[in-house]
N, C-alpha and C. Protein backbone atom coordinates (compact mmCIF):
# COMPACT_ATOMS: atom_id res chain seq x y z
N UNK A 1 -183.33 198.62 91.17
CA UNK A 1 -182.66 198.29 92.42
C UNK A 1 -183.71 198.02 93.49
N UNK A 2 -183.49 197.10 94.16
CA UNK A 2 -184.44 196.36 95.29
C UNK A 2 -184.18 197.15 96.25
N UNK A 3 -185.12 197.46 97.54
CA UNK A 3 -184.63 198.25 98.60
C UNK A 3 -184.90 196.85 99.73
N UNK A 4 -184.44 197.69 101.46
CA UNK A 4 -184.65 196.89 102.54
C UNK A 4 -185.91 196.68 102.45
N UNK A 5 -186.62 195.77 103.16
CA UNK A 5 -187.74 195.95 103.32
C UNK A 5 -187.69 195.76 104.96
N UNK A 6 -188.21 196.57 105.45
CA UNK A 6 -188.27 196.93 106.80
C UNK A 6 -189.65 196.43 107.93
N UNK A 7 -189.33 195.09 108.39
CA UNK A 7 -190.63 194.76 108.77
C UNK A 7 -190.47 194.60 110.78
N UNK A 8 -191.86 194.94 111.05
CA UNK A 8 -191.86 194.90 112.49
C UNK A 8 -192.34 193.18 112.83
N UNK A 9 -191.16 192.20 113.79
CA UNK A 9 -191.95 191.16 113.72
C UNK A 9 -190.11 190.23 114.38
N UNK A 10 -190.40 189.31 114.50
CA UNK A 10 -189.25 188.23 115.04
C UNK A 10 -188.31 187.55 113.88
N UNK A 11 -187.30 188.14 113.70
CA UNK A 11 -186.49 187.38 112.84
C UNK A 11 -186.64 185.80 112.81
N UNK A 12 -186.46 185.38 113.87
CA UNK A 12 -186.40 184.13 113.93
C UNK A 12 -187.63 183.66 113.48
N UNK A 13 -188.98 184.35 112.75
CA UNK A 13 -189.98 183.75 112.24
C UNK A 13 -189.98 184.80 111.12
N UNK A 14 -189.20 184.41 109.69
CA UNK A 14 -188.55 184.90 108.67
C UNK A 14 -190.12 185.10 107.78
N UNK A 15 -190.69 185.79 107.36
CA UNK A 15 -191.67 186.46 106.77
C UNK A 15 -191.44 186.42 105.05
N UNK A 16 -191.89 185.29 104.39
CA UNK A 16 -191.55 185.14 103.05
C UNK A 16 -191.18 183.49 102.80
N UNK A 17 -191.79 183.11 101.43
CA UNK A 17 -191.79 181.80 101.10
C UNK A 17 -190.24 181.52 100.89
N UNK A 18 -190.04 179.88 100.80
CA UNK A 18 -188.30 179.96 99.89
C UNK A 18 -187.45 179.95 100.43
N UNK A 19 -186.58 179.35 100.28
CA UNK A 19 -185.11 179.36 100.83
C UNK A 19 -184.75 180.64 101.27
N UNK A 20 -184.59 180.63 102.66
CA UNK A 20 -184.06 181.81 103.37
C UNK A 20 -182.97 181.54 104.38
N UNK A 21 -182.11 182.60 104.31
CA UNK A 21 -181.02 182.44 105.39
C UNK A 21 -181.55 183.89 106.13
N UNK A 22 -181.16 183.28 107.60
CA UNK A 22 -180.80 184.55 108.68
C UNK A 22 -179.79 184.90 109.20
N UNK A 23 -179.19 185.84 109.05
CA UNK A 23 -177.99 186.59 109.36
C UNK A 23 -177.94 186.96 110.88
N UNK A 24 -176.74 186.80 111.31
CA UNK A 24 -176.51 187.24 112.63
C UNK A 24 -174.88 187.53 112.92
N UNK A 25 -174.77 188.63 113.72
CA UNK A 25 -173.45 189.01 114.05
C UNK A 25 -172.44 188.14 115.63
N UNK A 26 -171.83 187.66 115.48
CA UNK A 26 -171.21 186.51 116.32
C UNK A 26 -169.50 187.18 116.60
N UNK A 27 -169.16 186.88 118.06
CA UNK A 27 -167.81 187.58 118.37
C UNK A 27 -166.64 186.49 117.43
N UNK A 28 -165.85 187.33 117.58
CA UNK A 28 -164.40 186.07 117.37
C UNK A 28 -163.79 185.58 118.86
N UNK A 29 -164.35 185.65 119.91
CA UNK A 29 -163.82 185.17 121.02
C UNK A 29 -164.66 183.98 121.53
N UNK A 30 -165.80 183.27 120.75
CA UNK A 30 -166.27 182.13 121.45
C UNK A 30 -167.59 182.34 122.21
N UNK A 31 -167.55 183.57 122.54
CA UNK A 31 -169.00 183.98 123.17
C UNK A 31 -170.35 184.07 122.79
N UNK A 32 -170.98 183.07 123.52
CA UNK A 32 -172.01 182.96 122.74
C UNK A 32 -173.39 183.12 123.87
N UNK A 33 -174.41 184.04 124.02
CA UNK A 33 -175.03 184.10 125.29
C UNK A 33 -175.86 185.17 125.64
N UNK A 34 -175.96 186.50 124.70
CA UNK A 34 -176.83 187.53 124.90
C UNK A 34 -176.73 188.29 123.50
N UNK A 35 -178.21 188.76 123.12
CA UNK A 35 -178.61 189.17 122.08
C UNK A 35 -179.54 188.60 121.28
N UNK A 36 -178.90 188.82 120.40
CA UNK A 36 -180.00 187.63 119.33
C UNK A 36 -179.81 186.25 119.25
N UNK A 37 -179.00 185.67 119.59
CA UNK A 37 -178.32 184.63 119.98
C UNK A 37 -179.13 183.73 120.76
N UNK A 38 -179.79 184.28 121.89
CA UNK A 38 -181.08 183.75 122.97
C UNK A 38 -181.58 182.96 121.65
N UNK A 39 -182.91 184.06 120.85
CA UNK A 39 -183.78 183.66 120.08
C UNK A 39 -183.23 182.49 119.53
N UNK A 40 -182.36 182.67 118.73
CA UNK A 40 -182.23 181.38 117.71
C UNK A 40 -181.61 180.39 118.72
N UNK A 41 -180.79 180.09 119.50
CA UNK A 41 -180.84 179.24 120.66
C UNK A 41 -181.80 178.53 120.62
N UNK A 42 -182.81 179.28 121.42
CA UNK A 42 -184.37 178.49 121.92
C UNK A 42 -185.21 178.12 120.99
N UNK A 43 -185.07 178.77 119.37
CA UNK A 43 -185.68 178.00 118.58
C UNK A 43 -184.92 176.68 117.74
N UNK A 44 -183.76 177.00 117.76
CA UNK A 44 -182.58 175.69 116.88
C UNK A 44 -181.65 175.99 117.90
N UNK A 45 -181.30 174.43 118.50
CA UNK A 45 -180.10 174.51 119.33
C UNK A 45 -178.57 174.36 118.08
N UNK A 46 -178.54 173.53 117.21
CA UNK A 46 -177.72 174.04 116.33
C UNK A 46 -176.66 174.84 116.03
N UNK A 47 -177.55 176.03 115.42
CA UNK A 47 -176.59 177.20 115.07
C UNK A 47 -175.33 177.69 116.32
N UNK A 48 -175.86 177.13 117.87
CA UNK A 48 -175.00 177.69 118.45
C UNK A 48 -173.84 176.22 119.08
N UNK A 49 -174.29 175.06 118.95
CA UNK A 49 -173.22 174.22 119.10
C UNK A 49 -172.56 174.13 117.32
N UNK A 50 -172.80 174.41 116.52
CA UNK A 50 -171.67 174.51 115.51
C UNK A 50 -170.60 175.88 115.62
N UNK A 51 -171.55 177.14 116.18
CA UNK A 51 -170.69 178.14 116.40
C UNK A 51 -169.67 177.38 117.16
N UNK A 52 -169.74 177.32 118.65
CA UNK A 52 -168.75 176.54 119.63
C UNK A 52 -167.78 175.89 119.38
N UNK A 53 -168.41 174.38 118.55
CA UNK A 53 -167.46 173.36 117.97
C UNK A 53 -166.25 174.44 116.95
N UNK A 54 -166.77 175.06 116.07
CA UNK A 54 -165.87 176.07 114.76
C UNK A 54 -164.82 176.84 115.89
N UNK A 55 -165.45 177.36 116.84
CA UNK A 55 -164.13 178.46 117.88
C UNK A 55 -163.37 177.39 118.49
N UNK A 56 -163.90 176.50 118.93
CA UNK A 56 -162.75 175.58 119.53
C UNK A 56 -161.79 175.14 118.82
N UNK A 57 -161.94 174.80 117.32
CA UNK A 57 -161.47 174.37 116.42
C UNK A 57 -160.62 174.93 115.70
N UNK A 58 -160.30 176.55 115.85
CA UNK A 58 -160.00 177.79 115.39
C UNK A 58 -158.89 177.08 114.78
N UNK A 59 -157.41 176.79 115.42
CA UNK A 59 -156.60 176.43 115.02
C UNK A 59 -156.44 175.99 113.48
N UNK A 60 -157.38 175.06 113.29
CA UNK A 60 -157.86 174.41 112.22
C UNK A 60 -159.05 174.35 111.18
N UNK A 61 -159.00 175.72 111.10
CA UNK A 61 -160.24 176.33 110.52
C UNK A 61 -159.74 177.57 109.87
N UNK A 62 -161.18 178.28 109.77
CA UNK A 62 -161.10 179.48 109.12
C UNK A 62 -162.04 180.69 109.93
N UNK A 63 -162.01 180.46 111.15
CA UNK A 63 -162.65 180.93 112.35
C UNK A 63 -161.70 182.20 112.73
N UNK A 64 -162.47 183.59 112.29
CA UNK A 64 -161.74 184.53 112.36
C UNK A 64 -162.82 185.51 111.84
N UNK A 65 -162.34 186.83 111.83
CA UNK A 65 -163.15 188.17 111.44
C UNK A 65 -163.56 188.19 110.42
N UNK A 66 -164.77 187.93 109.09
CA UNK A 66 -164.89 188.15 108.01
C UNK A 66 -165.84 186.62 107.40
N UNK A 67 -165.50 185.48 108.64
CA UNK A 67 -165.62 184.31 107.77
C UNK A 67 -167.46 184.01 108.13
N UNK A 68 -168.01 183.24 107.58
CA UNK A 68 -169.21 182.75 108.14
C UNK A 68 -169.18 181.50 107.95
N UNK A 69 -170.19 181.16 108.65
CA UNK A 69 -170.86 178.84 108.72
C UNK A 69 -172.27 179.46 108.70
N UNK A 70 -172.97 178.45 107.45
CA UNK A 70 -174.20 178.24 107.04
C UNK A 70 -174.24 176.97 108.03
N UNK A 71 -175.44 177.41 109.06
CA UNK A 71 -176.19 175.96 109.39
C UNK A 71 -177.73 175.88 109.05
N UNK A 72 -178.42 174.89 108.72
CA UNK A 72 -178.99 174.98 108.07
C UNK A 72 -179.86 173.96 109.44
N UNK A 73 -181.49 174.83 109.29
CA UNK A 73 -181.90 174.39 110.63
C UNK A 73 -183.28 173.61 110.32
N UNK A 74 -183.74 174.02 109.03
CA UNK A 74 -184.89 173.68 108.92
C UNK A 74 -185.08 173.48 107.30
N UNK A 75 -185.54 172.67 106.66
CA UNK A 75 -185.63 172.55 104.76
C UNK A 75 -185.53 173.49 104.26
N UNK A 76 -186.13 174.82 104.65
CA UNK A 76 -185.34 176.38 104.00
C UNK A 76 -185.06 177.29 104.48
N UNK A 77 -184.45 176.65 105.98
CA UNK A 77 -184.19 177.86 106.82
C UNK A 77 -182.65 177.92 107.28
N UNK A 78 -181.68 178.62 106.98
CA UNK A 78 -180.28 178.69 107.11
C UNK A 78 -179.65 179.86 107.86
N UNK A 79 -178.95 179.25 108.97
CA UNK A 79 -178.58 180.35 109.85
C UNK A 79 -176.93 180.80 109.16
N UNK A 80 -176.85 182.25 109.22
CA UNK A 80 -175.57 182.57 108.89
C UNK A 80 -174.61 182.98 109.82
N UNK A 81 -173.86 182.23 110.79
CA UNK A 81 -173.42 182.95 111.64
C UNK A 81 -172.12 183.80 111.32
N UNK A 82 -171.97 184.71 111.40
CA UNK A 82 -170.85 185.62 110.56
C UNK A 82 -170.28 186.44 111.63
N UNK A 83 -168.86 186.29 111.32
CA UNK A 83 -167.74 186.70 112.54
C UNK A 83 -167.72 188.25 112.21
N UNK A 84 -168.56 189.41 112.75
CA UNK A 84 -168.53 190.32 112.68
C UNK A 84 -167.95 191.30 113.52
N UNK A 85 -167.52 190.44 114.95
CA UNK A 85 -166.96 191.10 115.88
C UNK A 85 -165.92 190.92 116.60
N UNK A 86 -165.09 191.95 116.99
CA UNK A 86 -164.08 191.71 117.62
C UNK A 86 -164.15 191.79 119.59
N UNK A 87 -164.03 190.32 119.62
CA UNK A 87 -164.01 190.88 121.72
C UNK A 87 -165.28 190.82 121.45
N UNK A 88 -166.01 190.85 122.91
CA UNK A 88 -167.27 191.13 122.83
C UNK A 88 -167.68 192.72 124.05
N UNK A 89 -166.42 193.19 124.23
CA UNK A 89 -166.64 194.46 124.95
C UNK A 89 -165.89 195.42 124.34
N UNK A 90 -166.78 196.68 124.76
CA UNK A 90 -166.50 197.84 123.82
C UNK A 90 -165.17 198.37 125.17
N UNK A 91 -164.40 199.02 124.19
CA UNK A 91 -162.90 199.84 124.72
C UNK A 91 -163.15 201.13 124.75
N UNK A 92 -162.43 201.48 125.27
CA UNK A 92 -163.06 203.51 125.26
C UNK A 92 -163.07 203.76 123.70
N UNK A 93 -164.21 204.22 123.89
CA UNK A 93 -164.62 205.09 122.07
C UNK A 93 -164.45 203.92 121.19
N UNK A 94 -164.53 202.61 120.91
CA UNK A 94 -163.92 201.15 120.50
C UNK A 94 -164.87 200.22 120.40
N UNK A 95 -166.06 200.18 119.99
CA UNK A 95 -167.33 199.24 119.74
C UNK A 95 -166.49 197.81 119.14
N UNK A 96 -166.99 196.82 119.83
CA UNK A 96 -166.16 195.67 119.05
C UNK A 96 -166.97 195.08 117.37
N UNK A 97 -167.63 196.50 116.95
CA UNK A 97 -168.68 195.82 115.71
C UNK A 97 -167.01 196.45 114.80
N UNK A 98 -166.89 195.03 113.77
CA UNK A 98 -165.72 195.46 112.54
C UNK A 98 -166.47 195.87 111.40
N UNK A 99 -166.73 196.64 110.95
CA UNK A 99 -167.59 197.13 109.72
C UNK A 99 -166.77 196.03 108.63
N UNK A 100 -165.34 196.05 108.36
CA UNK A 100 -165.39 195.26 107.24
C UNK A 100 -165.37 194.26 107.17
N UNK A 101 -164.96 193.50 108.70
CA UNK A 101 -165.83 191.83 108.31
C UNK A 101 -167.20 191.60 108.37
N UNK A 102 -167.92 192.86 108.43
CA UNK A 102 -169.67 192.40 108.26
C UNK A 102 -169.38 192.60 106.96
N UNK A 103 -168.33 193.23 105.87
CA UNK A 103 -168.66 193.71 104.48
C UNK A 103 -168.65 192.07 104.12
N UNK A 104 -167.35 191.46 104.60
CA UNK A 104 -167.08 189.98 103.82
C UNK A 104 -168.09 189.35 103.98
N UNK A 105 -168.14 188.87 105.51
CA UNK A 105 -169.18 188.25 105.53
C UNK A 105 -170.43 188.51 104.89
N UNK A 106 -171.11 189.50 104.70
CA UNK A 106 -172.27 190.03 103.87
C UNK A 106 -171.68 189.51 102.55
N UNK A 107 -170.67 189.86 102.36
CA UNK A 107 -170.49 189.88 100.49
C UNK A 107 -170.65 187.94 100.34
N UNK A 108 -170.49 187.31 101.41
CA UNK A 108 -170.17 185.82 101.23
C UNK A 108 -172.01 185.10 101.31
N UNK A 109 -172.51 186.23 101.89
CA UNK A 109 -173.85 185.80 102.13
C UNK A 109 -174.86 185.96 100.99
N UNK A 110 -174.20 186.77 100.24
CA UNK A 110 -175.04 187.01 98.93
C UNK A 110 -174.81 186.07 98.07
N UNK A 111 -173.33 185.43 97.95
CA UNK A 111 -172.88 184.06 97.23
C UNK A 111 -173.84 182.80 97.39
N UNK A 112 -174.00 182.70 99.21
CA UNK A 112 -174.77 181.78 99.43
C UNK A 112 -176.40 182.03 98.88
N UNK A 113 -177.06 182.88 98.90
CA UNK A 113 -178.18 183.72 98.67
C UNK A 113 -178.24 183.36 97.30
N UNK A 114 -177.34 183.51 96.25
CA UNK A 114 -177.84 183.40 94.48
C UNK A 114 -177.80 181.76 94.54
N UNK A 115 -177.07 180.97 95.23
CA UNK A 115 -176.84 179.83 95.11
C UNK A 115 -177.78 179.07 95.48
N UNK A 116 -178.75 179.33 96.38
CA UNK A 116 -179.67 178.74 97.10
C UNK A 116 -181.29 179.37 96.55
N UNK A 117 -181.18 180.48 95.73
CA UNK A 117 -181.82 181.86 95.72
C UNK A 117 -182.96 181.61 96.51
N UNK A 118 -182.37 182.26 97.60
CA UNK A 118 -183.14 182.61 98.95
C UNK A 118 -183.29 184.00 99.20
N UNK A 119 -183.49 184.49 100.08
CA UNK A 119 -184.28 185.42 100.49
C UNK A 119 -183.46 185.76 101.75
N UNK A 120 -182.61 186.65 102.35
CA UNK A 120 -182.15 187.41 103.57
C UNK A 120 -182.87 188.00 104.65
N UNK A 121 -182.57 187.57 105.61
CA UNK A 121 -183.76 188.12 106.73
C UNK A 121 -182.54 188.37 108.37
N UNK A 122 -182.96 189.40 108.80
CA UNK A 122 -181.84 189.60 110.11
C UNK A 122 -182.49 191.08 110.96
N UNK A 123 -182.23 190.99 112.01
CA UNK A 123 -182.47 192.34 112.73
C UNK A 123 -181.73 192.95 112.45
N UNK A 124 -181.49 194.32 113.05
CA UNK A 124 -180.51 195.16 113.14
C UNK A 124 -178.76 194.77 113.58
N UNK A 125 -178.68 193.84 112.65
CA UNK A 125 -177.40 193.55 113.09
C UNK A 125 -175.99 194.46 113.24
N UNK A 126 -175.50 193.95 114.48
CA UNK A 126 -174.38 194.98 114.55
C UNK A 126 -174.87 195.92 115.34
N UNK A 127 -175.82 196.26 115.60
CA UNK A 127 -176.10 197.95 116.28
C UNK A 127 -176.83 197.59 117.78
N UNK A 128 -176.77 196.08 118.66
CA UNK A 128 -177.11 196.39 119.83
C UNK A 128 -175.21 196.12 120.59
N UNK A 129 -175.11 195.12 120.91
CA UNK A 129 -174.01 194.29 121.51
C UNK A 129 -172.62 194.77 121.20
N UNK A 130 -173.52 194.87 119.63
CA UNK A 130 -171.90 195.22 118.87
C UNK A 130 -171.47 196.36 118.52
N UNK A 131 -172.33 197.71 119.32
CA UNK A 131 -172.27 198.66 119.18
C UNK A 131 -172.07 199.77 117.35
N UNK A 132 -172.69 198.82 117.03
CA UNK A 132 -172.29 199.60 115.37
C UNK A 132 -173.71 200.65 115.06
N UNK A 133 -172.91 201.38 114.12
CA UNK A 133 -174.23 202.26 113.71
C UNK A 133 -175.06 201.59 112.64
N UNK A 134 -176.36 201.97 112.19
CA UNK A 134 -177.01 200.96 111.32
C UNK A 134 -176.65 202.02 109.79
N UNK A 135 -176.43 203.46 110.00
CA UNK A 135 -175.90 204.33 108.67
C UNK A 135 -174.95 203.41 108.00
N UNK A 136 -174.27 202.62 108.97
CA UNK A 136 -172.77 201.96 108.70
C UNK A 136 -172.96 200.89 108.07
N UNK A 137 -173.99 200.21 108.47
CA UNK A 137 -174.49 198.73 108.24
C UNK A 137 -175.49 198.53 106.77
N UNK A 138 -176.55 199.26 106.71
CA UNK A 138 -177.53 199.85 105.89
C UNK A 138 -176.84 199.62 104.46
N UNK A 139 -175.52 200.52 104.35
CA UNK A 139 -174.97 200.29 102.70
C UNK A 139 -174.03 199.23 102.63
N UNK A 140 -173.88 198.59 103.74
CA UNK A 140 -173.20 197.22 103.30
C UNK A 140 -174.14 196.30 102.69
N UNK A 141 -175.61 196.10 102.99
CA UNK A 141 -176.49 195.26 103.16
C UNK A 141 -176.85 195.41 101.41
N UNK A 142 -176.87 197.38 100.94
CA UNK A 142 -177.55 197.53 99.76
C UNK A 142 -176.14 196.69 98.81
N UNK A 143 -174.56 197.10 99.12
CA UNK A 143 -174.19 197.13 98.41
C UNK A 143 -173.89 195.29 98.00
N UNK A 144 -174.47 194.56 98.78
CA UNK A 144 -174.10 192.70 98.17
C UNK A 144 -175.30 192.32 98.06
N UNK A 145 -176.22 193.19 98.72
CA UNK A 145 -177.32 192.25 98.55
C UNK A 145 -178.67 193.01 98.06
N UNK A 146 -179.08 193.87 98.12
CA UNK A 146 -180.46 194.23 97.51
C UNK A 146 -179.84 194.83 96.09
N UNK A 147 -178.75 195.59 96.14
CA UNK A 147 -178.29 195.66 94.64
C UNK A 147 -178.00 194.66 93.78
N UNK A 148 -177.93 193.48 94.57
CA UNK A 148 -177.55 192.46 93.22
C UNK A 148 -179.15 191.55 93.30
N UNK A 149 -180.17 192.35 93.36
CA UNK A 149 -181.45 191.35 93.45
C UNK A 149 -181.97 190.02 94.17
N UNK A 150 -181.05 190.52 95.59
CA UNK A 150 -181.46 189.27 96.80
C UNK A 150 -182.89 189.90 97.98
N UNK A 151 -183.79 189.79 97.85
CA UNK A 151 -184.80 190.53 98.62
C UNK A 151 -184.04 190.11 100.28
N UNK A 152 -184.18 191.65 100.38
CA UNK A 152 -183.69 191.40 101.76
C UNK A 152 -184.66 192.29 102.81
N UNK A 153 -184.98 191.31 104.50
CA UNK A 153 -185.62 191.95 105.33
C UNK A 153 -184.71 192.28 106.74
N UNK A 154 -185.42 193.40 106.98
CA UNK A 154 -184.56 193.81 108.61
C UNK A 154 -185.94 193.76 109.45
N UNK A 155 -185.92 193.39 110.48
CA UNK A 155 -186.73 192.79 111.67
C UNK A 155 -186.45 194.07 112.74
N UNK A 156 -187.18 194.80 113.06
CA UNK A 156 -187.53 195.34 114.52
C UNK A 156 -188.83 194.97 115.19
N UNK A 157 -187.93 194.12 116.50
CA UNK A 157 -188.79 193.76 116.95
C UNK A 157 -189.97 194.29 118.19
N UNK A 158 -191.18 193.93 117.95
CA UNK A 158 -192.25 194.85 118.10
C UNK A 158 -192.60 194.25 119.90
């Protein structure tokens, strides 16, 4: 069994050869504007006008809690934006992080991951904005993706 590998350094400059996707946690309300969100912004404008275009589009989509959009920003670099949150403000005792649409979405990211066999790379997702714990997050990550032999990195940044 593969573990995290835990590196100090900028997600958005993914550490490892090969098809890689980066994971990121995104509201279901359209909001798009603080967090990690900045970074990949200012490095690929992209990932965040396809987010936009997909919420506007909701109606006619699959834009909801659980789902993700691969954009793909660079020859092996693929952003995952994954609907992990509900609202983007916390309610009394009520973090808007959904633990089980990070499970789907994670479980959908490992699909993309054998298919591409790439390599996973993301900060601490879920645990600033989205108020989640990382205890919470940690065995979602082992259970789609370092258990099924996708090397995966978490980014704190230094």
């Amino acid at each position: 069994m593969n573990k995290i590998n835990y590196l100090k350094g900028d997600a958005t400059s993914p550490q490892s050869t090969g098809n890689k996707i980066i994971c990121h946690i995104c509201n279901d309300v359209g909001g798009w504007g603080k967090g990690f969100v900045l970074a990949i912004s200012k490095k690929w404008p992209l990932p965040e006008k396809d987010y936009r275009e997909w919420h506007s589009k909701k109606e006619n989509n699959d834009f909801s809690l659980g789902s993700v959009r691969f954009v793909t920003v660079e020859k092996d670099i693929h952003i995952a934006n994954m609907i992990g949150q509900q609202g983007n403000r916390p309610s009394k005792d009520n973090p808007p992080i959904r633990y089980e649409a990070v499970d789907m979405a994670i479980s959908k990211v490992a699909i993309k991951a054998k298919e591409l066999n790439a390599s996973v790379h993301m900060p601490r997702i879920g645990c600033g904005l989205a108020g989640g714990k990382w205890e919470n997050i940690e065995p979602i990550l082992n259970k789609h993706l370092t258990n099924n032999g996708i090397p995966t990195y978490v980014y704190d940044f230094s």
